[in-house]
C-alpha atoms as a PDB file:
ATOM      1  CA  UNK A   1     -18.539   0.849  23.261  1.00  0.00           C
ATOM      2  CA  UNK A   2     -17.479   4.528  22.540  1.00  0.00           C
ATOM      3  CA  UNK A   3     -13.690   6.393  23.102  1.00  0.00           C
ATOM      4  CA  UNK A   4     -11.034   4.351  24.027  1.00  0.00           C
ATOM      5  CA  UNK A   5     -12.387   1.115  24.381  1.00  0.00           C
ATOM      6  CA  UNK A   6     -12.931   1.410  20.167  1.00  0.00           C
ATOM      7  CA  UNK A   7      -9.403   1.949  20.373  1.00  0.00           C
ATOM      8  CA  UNK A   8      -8.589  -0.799  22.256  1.00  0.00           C
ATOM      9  CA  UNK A   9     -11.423  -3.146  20.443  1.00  0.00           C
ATOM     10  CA  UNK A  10      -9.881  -1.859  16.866  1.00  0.00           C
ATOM     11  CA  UNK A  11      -6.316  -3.839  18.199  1.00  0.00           C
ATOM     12  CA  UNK A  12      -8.323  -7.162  18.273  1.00  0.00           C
ATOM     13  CA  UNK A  13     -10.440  -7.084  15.140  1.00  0.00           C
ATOM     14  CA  UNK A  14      -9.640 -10.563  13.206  1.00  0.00           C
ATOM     15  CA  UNK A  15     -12.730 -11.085  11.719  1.00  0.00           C
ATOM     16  CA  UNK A  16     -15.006  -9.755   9.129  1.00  0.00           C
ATOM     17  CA  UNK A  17     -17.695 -10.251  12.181  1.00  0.00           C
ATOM     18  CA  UNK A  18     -15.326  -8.315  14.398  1.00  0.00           C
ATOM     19  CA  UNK A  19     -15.029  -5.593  12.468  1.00  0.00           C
ATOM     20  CA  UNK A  20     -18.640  -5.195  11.061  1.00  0.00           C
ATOM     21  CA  UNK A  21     -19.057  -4.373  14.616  1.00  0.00           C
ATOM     22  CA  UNK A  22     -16.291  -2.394  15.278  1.00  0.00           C
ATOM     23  CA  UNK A  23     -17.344   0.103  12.337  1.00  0.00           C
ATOM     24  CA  UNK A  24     -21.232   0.035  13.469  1.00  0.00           C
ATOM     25  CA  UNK A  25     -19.854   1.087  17.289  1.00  0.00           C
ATOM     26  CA  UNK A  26     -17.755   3.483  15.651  1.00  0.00           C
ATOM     27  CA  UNK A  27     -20.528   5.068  13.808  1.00  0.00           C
ATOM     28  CA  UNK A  28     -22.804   4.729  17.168  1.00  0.00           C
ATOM     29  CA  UNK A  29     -19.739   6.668  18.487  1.00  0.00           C
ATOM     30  CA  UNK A  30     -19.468   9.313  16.152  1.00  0.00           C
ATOM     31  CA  UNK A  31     -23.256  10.344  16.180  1.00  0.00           C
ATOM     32  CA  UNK A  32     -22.969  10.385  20.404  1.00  0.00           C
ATOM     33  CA  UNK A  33     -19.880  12.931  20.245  1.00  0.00           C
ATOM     34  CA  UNK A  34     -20.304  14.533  16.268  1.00  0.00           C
ATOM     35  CA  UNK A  35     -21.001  18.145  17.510  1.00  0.00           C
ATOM     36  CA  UNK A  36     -17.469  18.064  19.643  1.00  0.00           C
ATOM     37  CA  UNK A  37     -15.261  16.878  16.220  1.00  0.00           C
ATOM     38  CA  UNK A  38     -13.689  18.770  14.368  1.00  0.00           C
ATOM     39  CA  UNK A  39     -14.070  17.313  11.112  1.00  0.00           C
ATOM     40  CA  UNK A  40     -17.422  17.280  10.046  1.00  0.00           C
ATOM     41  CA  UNK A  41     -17.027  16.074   6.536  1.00  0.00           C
ATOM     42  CA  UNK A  42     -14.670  12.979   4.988  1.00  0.00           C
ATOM     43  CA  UNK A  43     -13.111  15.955   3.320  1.00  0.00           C
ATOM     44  CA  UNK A  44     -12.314  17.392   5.996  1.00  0.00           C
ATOM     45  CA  UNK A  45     -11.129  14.903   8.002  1.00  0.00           C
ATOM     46  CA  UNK A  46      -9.008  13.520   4.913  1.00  0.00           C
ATOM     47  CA  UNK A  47      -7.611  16.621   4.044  1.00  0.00           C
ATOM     48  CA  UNK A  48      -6.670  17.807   7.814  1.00  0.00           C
ATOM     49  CA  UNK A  49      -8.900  20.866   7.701  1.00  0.00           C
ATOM     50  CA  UNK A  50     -11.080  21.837  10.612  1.00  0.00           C
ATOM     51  CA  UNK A  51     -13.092  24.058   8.985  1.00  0.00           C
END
């Protein structure tokens, strides 16, 4: 599950089970498409910096 369909899973999530797996697809996710984001750090992405 990658791109929108985390979106679209992330709309359902209603159980700790749910979204467990929501956040491990979401990390499976980020490691697929991490060199074409932005935000490479938490503090970046938290403080709206892209670099």
């Amino acid at each position: 599950m990658t791109g929108d369909d985390l979106f679209d899973y992330a709309k359902t999530v209603a159980s700790r089970e749910d979204f467990v797996k929501f956040v491990k697809c979401l990390n499976h996710d980020y490691h697929q498409k991490s060199d074409d984001l932005g935000n490479k750090t938490l503090e970046q992405f938290l403080s709206g910096s892209c670099f």
